[in-house]
N, C-alpha and C. Protein backbone atom coordinates (compact mmCIF):
# COMPACT_ATOMS: atom_id res chain seq x y z
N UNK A 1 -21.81 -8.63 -23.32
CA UNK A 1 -20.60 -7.85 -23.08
C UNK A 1 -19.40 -8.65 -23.60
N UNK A 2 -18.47 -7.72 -24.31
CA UNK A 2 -17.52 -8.75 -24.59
C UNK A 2 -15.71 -8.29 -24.14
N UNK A 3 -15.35 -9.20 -24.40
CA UNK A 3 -13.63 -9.59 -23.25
C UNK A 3 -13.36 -7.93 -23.35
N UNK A 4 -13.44 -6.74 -24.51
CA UNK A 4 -12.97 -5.36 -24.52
C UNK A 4 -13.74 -4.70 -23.28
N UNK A 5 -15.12 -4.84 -23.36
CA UNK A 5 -16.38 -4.07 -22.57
C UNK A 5 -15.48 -4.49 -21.04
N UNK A 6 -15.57 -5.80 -21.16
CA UNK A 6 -15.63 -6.42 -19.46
C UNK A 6 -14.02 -5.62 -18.81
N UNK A 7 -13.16 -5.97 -19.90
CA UNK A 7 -11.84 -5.14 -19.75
C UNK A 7 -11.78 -3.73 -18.81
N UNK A 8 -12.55 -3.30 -19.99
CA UNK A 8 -12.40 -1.40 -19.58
C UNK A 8 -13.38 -1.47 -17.74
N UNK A 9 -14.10 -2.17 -18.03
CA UNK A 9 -15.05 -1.92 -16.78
C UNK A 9 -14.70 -2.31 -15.53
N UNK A 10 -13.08 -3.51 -15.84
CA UNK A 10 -12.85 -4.13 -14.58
C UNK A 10 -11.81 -3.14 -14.29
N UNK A 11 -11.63 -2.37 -15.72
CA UNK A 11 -10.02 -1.24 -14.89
C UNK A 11 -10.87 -0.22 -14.16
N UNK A 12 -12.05 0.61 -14.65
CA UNK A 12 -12.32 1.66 -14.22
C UNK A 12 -12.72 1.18 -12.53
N UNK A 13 -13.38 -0.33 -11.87
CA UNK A 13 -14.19 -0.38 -10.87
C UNK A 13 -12.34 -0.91 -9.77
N UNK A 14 -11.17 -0.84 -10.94
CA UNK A 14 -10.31 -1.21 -10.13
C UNK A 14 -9.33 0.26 -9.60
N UNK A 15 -9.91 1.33 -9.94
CA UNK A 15 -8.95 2.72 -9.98
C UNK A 15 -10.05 2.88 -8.78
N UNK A 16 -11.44 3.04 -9.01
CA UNK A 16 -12.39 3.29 -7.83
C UNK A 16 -11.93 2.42 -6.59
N UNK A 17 -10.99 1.42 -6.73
CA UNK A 17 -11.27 0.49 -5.24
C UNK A 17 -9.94 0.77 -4.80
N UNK A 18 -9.04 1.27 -5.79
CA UNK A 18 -7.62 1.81 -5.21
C UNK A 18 -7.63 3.10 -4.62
N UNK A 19 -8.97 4.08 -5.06
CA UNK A 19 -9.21 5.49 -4.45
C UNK A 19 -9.78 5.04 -3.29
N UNK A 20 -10.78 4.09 -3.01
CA UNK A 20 -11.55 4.13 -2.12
C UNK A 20 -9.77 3.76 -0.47
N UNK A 21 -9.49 2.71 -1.24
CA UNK A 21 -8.27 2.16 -0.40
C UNK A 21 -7.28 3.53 0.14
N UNK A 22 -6.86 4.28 -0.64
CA UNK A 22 -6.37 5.01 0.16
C UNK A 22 -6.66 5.85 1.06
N UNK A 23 -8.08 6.54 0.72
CA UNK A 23 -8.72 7.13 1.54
C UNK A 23 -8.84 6.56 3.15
N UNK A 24 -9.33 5.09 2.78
CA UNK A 24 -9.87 4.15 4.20
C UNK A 24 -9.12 2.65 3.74
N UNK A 25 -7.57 2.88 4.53
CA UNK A 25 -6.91 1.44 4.07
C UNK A 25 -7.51 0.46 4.73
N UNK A 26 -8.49 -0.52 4.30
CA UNK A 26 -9.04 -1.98 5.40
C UNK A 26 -8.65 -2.88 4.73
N UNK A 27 -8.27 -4.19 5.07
CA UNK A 27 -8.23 -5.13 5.00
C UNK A 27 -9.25 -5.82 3.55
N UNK A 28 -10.42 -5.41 3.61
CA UNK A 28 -11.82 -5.58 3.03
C UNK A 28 -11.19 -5.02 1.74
N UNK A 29 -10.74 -4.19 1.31
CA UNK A 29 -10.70 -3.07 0.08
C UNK A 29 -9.19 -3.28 -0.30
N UNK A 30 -8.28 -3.85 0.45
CA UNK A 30 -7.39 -4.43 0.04
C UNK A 30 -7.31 -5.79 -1.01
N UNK A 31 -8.35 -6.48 -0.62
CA UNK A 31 -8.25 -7.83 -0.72
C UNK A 31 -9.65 -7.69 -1.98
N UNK A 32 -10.26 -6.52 -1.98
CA UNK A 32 -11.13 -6.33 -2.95
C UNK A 32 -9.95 -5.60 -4.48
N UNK A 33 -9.34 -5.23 -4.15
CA UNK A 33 -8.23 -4.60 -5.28
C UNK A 33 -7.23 -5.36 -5.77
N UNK A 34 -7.53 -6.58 -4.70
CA UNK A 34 -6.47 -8.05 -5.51
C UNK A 34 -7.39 -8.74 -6.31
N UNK A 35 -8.63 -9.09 -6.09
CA UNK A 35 -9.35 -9.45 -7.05
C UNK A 35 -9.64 -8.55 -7.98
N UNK A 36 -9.66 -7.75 -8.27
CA UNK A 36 -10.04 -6.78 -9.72
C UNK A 36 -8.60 -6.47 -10.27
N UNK A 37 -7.47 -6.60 -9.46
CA UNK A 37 -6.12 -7.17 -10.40
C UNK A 37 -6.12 -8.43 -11.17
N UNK A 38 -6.63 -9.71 -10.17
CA UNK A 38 -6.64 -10.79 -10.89
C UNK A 38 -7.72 -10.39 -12.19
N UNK A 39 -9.13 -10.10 -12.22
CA UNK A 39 -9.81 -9.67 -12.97
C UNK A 39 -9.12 -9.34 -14.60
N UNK A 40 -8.59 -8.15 -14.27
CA UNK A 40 -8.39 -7.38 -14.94
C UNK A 40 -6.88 -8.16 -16.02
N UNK A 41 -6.19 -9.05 -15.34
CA UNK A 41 -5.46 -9.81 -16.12
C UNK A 41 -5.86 -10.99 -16.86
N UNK A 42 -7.10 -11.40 -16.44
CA UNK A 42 -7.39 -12.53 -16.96
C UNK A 42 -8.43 -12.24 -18.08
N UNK A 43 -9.07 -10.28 -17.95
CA UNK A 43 -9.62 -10.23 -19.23
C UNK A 43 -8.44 -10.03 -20.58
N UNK A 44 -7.73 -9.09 -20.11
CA UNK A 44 -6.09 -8.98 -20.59
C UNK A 44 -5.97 -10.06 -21.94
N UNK A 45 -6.01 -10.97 -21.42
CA UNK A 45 -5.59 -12.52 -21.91
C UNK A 45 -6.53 -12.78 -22.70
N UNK A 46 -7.84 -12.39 -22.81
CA UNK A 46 -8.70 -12.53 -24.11
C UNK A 46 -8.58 -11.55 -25.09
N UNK A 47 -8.45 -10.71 -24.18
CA UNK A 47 -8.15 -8.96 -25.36
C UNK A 47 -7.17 -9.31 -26.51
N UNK A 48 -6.44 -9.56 -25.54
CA UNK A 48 -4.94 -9.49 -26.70
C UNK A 48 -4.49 -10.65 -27.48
């Protein structure tokens, strides 16, 4: 997989954990949507 693949896959599993969050705000799914932010910036940074 490479830095584009891992990219797209960390945005799409990060829109799923922001749907899941609003539905059922916990603590758990909060703190799961800060890591797939960090994720998602640090593939960012190879992409571009």
């Amino acid at each position: 997989m490479n830095a584009q693949q891992a990219l797209k896959k960390y945005q799409i599993a990060l829109k799923l954990a922001q749907r899941n969050y609003q539905s059922n705000p916990t603590y758990a799914r909060r703190l799961e949507i800060y890591e797939l932010e960090e994720l998602v910036k640090h593939a960012q940074k190879w992409v571009h």
